[in-house]
Protein backbone atom coordinates (compact mmCIF):
# COMPACT_ATOMS: atom_id res chain seq x y z
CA UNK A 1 15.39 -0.01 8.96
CA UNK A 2 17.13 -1.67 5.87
CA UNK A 3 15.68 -0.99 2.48
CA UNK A 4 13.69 -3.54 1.17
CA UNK A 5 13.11 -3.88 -2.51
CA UNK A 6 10.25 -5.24 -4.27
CA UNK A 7 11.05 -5.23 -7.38
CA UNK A 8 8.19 -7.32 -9.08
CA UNK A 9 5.19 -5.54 -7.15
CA UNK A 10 6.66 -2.34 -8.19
CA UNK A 11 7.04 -3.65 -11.73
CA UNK A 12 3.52 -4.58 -11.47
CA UNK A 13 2.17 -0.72 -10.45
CA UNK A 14 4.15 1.18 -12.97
CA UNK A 15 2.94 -1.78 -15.79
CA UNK A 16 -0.59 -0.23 -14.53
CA UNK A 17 0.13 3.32 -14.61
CA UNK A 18 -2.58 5.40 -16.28
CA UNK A 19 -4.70 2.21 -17.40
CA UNK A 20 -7.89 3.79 -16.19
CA UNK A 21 -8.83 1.97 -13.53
CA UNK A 22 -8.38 2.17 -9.68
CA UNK A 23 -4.91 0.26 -8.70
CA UNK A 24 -6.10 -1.83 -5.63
CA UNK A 25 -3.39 -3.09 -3.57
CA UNK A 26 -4.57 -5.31 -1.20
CA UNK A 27 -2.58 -7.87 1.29
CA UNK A 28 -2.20 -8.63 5.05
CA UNK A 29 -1.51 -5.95 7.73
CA UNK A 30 2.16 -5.40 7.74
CA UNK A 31 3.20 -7.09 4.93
CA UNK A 32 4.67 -4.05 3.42
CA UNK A 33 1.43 -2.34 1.07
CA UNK A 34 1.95 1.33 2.45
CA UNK A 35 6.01 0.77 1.73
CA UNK A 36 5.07 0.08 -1.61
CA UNK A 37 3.10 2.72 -2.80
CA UNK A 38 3.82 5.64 -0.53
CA UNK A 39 8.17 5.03 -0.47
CA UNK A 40 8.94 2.31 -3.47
CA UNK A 41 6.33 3.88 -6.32
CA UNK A 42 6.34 7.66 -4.84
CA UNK A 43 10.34 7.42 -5.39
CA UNK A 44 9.73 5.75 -9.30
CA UNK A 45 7.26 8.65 -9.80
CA UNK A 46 9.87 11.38 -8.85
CA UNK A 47 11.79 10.21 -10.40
CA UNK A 48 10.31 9.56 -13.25
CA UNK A 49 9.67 13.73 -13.53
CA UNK A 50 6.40 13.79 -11.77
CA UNK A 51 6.25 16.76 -9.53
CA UNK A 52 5.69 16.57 -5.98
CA UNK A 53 2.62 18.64 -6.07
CA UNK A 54 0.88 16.25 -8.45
CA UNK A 55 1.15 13.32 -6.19
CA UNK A 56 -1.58 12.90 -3.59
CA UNK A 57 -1.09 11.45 -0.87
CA UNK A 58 -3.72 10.55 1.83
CA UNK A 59 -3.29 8.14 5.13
CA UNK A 60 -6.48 7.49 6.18
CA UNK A 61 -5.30 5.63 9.19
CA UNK A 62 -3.56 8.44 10.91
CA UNK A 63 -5.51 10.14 12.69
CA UNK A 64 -4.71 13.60 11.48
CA UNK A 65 -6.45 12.79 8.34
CA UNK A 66 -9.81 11.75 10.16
CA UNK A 67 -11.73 14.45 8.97
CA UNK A 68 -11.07 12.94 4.99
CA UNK A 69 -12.55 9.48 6.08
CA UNK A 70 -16.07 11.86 5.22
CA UNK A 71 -16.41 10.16 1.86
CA UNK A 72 -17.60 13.87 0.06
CA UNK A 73 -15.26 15.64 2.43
CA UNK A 74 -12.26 13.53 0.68
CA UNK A 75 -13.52 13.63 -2.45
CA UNK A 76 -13.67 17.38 -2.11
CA UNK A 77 -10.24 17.55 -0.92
CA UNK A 78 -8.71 15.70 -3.78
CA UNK A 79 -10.88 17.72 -6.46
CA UNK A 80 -9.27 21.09 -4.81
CA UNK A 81 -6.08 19.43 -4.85
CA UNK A 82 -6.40 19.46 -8.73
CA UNK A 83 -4.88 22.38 -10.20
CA UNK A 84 -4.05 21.96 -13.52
CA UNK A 85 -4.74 19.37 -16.80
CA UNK A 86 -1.56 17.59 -15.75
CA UNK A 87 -1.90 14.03 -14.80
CA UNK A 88 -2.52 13.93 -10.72
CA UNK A 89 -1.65 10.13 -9.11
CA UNK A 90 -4.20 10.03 -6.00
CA UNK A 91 -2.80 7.44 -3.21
CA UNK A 92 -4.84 6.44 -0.31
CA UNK A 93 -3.81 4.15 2.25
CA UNK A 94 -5.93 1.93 4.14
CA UNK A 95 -9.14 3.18 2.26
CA UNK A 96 -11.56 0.97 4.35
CA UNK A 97 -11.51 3.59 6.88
CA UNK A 98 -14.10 5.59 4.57
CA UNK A 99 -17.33 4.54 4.28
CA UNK A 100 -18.48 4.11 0.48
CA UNK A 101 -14.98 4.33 -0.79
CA UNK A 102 -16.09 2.50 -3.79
CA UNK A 103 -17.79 5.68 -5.09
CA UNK A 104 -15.97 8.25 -4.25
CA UNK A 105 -12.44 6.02 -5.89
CA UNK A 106 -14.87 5.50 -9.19
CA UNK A 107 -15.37 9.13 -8.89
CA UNK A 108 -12.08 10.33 -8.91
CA UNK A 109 -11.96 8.51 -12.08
CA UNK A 110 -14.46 11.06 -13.85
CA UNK A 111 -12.02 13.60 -13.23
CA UNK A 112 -10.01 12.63 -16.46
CA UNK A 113 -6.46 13.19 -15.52
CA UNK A 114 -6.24 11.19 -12.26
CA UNK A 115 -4.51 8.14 -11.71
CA UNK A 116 -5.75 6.43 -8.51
CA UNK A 117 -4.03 3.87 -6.36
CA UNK A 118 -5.55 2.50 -2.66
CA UNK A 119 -4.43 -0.10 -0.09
CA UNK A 120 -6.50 -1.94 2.06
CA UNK A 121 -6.07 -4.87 4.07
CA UNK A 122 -8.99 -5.77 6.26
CA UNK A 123 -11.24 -8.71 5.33
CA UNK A 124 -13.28 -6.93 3.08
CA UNK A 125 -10.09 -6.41 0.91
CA UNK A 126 -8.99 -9.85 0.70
CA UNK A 127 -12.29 -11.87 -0.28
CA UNK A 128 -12.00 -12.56 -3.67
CA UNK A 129 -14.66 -10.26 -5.02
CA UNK A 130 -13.09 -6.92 -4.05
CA UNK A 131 -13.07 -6.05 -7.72
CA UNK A 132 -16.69 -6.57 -8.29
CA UNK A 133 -17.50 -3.46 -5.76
CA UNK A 134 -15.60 -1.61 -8.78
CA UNK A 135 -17.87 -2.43 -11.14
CA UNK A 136 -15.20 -3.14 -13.26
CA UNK A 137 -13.02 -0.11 -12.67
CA UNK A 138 -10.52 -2.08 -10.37
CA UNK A 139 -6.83 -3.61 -11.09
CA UNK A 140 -5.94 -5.69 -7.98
CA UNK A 141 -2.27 -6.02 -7.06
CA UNK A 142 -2.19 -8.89 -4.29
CA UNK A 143 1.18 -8.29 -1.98
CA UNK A 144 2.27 -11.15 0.45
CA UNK A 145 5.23 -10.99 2.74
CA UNK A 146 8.86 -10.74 1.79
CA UNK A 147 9.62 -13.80 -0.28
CA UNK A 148 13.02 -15.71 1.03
CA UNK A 149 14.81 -13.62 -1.72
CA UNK A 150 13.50 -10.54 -0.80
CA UNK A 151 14.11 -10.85 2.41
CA UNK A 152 17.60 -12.30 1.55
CA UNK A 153 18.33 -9.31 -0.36
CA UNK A 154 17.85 -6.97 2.68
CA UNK A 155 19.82 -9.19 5.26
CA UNK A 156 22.40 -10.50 3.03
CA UNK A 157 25.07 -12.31 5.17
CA UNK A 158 25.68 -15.74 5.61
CA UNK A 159 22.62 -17.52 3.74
CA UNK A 160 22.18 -20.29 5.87
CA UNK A 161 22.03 -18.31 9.34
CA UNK A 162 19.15 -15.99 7.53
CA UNK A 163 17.42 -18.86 6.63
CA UNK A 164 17.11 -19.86 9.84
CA UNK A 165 15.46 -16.19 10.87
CA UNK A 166 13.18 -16.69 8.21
CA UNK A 167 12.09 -20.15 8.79
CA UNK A 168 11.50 -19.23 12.36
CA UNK A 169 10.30 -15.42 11.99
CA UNK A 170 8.83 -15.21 8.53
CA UNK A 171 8.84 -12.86 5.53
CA UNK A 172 6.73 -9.66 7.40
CA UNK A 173 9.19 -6.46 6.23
CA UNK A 174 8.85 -5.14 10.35
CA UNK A 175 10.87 -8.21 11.53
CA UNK A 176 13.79 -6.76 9.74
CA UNK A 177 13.82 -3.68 12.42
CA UNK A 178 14.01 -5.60 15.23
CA UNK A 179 16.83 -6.06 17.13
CA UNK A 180 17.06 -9.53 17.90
CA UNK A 181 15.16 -12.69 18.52
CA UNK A 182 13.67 -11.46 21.52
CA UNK A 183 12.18 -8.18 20.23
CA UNK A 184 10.96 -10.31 16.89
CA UNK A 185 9.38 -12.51 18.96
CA UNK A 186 7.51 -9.76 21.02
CA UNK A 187 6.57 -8.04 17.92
CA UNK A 188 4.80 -11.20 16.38
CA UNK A 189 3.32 -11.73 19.55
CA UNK A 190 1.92 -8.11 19.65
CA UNK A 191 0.64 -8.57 15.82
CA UNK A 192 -1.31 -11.64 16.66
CA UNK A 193 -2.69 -10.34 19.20
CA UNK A 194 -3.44 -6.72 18.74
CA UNK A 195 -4.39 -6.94 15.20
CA UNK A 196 -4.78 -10.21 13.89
CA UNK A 197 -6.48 -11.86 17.21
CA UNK A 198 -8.29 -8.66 17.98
């Protein structure tokens, strides 16, 4: 898959870094929120000096991780995970998955040197009061698909034939993978069905 930059949603995550309050990264599914924070702002915080240990990283949508959807089982696991006074950055994607995340997220924030970042994308996340469930402990960052630049930028190539693709395909970062019309056409397909339909 090409590499995709998003330059201004990253900007917008490291302008939030240890601000105190839970980054909430919300948007569609697929439009590119686990890229962000697990590839795009993982990579700024390495290299940025952070060491690997002190970034925490939990996928609550994979099913490996199923047992850490246990709201006190999670927290549990991230509070072990703590070693040291150094600053920890706690990432959890697709956080709606737990049951009363909102706690356990405000919770995390108790623990004085952790900096705590989510995704979520179902419609919970996207109704404008998401923030309120943090009583005022949440920073939203709203992601949308690839804008025609960003999607430009990844392509490159003759501007007016990518255009085209993204007039008729869209901005969603997965599109970029596919082989040709066909396949982008079946993949759409299988997101409007499977997940958007379902």
């Amino acid at each position: 898959m090409k590499t995709i930059a998003r330059d201004d949603y990253l900007q917008q995550l490291i302008d939030r870094k240890h601000n105190g309050l839970v980054k909430i990264v919300t948007g569609i599914r697929r439009c590119g929120k686990s890229y962000l924070l697990f590839t795009l702002f993982k990579q700024h915080l390495l290299d940025s000096g952070v060491p690997e240990d002190h970034i925490i990283e939990i996928a609550l949508d994979d099913r490996a991780n199923k047992s850490l959807r246990d709201p006190d089982v999670c927290y549990q696991y991230v509070k072990n995970s703590i070693k040291d006074n150094g600053l920890y950055y706690v990432m959890l994607d697709e956080v709606q998955f737990m049951p009363d995340f909102e706690d356990v997220l405000n919770g995390f924030l108790h623990f004085g040197n952790a900096d705590v970042y989510v995704t979520g994308s179902n419609s919970r996340f996207l109704s404008t009061d998401i923030i309120t469930e943090f009583r005022g402990r949440g920073d939203e960052i709203r992601v949308h698909p690839l804008s025609f630049a960003e999607y430009y930028a990844a392509v490159q190539g003759d501007w007016t034939d990518a255009w085209n693709d993204y007039m008729t395909f869209g901005g969603l970062p997965l599109v970029l993978a596919q082989p040709d019309d066909t396949a982008k056409t079946a993949y759409l397909n299988h997101l409007m069905d499977e997940i958007y339909l379902r």
